[in-house]
C-alpha atoms as a PDB file:
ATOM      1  CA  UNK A   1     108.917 124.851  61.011  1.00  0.00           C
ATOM      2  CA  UNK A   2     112.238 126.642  61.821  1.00  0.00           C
ATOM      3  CA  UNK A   3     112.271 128.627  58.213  1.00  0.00           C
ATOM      4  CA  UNK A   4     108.631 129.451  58.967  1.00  0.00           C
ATOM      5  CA  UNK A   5     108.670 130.918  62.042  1.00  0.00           C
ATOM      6  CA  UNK A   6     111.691 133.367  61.181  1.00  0.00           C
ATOM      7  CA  UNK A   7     109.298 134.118  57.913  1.00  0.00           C
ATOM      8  CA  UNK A   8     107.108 135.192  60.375  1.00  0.00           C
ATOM      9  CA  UNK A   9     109.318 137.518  62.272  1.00  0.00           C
ATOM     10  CA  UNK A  10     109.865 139.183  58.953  1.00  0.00           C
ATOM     11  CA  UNK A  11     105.957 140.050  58.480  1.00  0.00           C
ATOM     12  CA  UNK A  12     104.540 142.608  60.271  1.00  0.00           C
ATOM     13  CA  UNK A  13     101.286 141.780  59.011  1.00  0.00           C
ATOM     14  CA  UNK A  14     101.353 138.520  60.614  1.00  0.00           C
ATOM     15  CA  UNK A  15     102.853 139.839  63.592  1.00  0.00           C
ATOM     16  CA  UNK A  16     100.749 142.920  64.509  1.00  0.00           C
ATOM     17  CA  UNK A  17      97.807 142.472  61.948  1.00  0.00           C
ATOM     18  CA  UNK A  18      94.430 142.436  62.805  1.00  0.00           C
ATOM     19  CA  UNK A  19      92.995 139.070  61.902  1.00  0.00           C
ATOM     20  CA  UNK A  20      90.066 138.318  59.582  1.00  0.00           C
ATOM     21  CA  UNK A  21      88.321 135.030  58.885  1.00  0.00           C
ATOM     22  CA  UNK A  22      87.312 134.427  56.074  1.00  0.00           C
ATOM     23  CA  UNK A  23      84.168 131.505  54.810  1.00  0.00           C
ATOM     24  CA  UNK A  24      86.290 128.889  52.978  1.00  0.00           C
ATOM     25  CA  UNK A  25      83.022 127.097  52.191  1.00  0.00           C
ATOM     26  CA  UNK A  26      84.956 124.002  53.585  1.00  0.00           C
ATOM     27  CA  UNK A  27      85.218 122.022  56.481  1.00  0.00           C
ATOM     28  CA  UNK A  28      88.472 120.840  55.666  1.00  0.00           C
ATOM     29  CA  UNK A  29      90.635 124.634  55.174  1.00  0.00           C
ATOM     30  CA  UNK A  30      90.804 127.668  57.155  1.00  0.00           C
ATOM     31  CA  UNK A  31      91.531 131.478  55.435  1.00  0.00           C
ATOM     32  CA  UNK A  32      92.150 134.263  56.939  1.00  0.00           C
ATOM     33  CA  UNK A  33      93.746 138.240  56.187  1.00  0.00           C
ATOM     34  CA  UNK A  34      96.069 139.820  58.181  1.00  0.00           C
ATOM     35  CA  UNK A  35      96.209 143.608  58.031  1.00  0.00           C
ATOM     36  CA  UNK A  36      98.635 146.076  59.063  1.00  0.00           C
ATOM     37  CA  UNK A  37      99.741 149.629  58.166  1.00  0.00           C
ATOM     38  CA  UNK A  38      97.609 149.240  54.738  1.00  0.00           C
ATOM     39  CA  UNK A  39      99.291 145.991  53.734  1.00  0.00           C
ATOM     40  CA  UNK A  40      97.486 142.730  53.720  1.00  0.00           C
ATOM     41  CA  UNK A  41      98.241 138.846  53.778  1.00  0.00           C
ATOM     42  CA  UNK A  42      95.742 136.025  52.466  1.00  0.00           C
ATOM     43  CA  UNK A  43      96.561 132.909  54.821  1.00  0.00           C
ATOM     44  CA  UNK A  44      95.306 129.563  53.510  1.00  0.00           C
ATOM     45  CA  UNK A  45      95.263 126.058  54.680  1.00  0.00           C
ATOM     46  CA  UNK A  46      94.385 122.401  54.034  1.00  0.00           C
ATOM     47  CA  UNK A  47      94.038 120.024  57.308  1.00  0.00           C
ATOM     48  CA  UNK A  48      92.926 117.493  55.263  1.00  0.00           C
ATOM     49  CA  UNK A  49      94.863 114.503  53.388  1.00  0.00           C
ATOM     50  CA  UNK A  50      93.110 115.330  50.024  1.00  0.00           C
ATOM     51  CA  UNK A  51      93.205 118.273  47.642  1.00  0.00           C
ATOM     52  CA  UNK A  52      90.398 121.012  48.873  1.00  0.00           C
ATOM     53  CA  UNK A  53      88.527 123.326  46.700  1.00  0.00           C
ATOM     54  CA  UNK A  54      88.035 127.112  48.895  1.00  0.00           C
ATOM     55  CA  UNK A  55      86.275 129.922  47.437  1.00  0.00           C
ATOM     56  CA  UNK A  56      88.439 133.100  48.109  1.00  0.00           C
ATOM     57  CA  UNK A  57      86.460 136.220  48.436  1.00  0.00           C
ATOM     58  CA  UNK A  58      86.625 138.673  45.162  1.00  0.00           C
ATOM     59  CA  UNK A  59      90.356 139.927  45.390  1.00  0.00           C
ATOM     60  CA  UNK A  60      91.481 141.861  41.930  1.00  0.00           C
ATOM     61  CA  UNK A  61      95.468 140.862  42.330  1.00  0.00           C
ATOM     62  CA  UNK A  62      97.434 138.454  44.611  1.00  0.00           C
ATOM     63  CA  UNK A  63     100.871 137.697  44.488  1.00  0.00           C
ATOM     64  CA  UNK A  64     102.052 134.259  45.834  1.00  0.00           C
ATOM     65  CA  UNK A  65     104.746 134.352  48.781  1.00  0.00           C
ATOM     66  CA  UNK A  66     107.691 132.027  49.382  1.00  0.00           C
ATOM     67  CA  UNK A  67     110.239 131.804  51.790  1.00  0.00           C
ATOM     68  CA  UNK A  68     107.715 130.810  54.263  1.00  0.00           C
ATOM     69  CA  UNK A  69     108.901 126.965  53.887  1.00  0.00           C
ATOM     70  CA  UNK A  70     105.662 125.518  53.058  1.00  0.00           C
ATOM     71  CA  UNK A  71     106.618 124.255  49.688  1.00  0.00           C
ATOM     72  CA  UNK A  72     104.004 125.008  47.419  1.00  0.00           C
ATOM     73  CA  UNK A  73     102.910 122.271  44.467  1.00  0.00           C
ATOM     74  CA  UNK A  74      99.461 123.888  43.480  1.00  0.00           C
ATOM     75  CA  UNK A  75      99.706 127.344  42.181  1.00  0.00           C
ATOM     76  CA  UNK A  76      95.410 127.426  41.108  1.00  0.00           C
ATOM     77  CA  UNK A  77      94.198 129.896  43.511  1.00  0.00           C
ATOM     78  CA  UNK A  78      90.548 127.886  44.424  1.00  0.00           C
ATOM     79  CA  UNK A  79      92.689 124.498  45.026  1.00  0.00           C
ATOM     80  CA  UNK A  80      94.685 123.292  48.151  1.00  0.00           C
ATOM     81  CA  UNK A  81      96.831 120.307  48.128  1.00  0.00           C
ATOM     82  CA  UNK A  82      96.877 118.059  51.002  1.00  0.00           C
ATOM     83  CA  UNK A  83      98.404 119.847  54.073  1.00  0.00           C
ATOM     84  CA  UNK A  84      99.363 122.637  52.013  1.00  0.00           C
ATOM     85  CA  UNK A  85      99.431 126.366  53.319  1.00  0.00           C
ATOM     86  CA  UNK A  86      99.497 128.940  50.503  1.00  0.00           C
ATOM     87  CA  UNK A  87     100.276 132.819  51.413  1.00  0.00           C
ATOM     88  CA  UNK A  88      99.448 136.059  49.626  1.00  0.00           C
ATOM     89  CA  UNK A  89      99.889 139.362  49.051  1.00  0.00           C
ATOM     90  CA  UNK A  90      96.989 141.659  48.582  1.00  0.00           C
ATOM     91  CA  UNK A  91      98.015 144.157  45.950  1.00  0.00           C
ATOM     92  CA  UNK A  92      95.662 147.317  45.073  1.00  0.00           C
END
């Protein structure tokens, strides 16, 4: 949790950035955007012990994040793997 939290430190969006919740269409995950000074971060996350399906609201172009220390095994955008947390840029 160490590497995450300085992550976060580094990302004004999820530092200052208004919040958004977004409808996962599953029990099981959470989404949300942060905004701040025009840029934007897709946060999702699977509480659950099995891979979740999430529908992710129409977004042209994401780019995948690292460095955040959640490692991430599932690159498909609609899937979560157990306990996994994917993060995203949202490019124009």
């Amino acid at each position: 949790y160490q590497m995450f939290i300085a992550w976060r430190k580094q990302q004004p969006c999820m530092l200052y950035g208004d919040i958004t919740f977004l409808d996962a269409k599953n029990p099981n995950a959470l989404i949300f955007t942060r905004s701040y000074q025009g840029k934007s971060i897709l946060a999702c996350f699977n509480f659950s012990a099995k891979t979740q399906l999430i529908e992710l609201p129409e977004i042209e172009k994401l780019e995948i994040i690292s460095g955040h220390g959640f490692e991430v095994e599932n690159f498909e955008l609609n899937e979560l793997s157990p306990h996994q947390a994917k993060y995203f840029n949202l490019l124009d």
